[in-house]
C-alpha atoms as a PDB file:
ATOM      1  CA  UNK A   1     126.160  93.472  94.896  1.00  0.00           C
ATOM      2  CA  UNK A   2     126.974  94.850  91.942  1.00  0.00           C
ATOM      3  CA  UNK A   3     123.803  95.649  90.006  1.00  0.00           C
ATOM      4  CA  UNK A   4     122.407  98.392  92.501  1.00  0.00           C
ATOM      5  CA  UNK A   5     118.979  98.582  90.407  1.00  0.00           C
ATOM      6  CA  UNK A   6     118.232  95.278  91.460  1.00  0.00           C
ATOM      7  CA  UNK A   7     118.393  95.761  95.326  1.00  0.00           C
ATOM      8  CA  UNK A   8     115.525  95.063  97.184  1.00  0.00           C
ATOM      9  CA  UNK A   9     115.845  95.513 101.043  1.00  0.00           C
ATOM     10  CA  UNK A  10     114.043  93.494 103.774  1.00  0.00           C
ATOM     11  CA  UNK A  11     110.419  93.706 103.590  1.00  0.00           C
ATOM     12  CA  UNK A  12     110.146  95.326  99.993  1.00  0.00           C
ATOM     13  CA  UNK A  13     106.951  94.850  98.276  1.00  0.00           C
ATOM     14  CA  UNK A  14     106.125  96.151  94.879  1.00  0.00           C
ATOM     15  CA  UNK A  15     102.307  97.467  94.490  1.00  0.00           C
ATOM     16  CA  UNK A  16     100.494  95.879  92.319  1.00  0.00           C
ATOM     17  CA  UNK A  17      97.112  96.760  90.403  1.00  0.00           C
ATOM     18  CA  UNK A  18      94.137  96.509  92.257  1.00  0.00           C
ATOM     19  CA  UNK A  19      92.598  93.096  92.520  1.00  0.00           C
ATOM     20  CA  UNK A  20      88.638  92.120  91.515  1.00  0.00           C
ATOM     21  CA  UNK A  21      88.426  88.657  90.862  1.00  0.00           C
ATOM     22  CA  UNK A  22      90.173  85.209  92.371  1.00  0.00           C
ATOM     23  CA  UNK A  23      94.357  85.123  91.552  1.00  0.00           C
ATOM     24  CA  UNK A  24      98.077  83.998  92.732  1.00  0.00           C
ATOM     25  CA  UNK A  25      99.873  86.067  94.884  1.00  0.00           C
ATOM     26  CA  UNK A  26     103.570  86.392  94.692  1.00  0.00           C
ATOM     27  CA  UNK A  27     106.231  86.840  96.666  1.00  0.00           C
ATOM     28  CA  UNK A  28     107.546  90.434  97.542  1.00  0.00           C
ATOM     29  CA  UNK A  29     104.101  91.820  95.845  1.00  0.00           C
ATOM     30  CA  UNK A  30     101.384  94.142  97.451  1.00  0.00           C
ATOM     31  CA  UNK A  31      97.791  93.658  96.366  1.00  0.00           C
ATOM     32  CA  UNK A  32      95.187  96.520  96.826  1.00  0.00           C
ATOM     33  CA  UNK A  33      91.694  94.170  97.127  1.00  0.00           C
ATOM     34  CA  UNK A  34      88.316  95.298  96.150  1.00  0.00           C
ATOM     35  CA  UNK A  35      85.580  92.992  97.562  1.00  0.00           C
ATOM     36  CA  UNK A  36      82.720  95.476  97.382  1.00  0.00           C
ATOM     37  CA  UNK A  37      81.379  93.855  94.178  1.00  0.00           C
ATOM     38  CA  UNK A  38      82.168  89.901  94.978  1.00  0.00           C
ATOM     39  CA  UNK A  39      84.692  87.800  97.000  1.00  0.00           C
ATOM     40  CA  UNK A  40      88.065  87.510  96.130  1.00  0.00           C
ATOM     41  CA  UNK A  41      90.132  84.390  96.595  1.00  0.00           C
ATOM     42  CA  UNK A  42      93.685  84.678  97.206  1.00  0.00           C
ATOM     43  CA  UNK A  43      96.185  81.802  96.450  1.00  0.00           C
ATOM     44  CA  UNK A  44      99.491  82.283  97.814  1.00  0.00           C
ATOM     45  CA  UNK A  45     102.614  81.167  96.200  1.00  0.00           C
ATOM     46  CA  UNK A  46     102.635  77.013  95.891  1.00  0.00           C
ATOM     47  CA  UNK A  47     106.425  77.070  97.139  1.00  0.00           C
ATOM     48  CA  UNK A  48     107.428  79.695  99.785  1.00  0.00           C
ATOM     49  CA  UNK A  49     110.452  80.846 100.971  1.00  0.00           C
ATOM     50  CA  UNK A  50     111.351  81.814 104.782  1.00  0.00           C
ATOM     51  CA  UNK A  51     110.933  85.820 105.029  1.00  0.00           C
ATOM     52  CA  UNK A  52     108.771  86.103 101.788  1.00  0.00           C
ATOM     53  CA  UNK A  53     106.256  88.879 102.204  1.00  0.00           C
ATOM     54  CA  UNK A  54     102.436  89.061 100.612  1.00  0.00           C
ATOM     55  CA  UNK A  55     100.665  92.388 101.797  1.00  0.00           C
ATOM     56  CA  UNK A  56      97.042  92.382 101.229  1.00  0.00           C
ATOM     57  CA  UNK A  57      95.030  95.897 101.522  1.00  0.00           C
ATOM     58  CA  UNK A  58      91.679  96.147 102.082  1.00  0.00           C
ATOM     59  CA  UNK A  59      90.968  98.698  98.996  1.00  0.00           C
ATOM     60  CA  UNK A  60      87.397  99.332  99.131  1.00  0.00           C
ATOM     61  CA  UNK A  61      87.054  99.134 103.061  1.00  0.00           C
ATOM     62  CA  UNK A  62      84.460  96.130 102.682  1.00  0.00           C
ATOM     63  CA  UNK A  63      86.368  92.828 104.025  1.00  0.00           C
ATOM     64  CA  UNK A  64      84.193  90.979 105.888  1.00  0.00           C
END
């Protein structure tokens, strides 16, 4: 590998902004999820690869 920036090791997710409302998770992505005020649906991604990772965190502490 010659573009050391790029590396991402096994299991690396990058955080994302906290989410309110329905949207499409990506691969390699973490999503902090705030339910408190409404649901939240999550679509994952439409064509997955073996070993992608989606964390979802329960922000607010309010999943039911």
């Amino acid at each position: 590998m010659s573009n050391l920036s790029q590396f991402m090791p096994p299991g690396y997710v990058e955080w994302q902004a906290v989410q309110t409302s329905s949207f499409t998770a990506g691969s390699a992505k973490a999503y902090p999820i705030n339910t408190s005020g409404n649901a939240v649906t999550a679509t994952l991604p439409a064509s997955p690869s073996s070993g992608d990772t989606v964390v979802f965190l329960d922000y607010a502490r309010s999943f039911a």
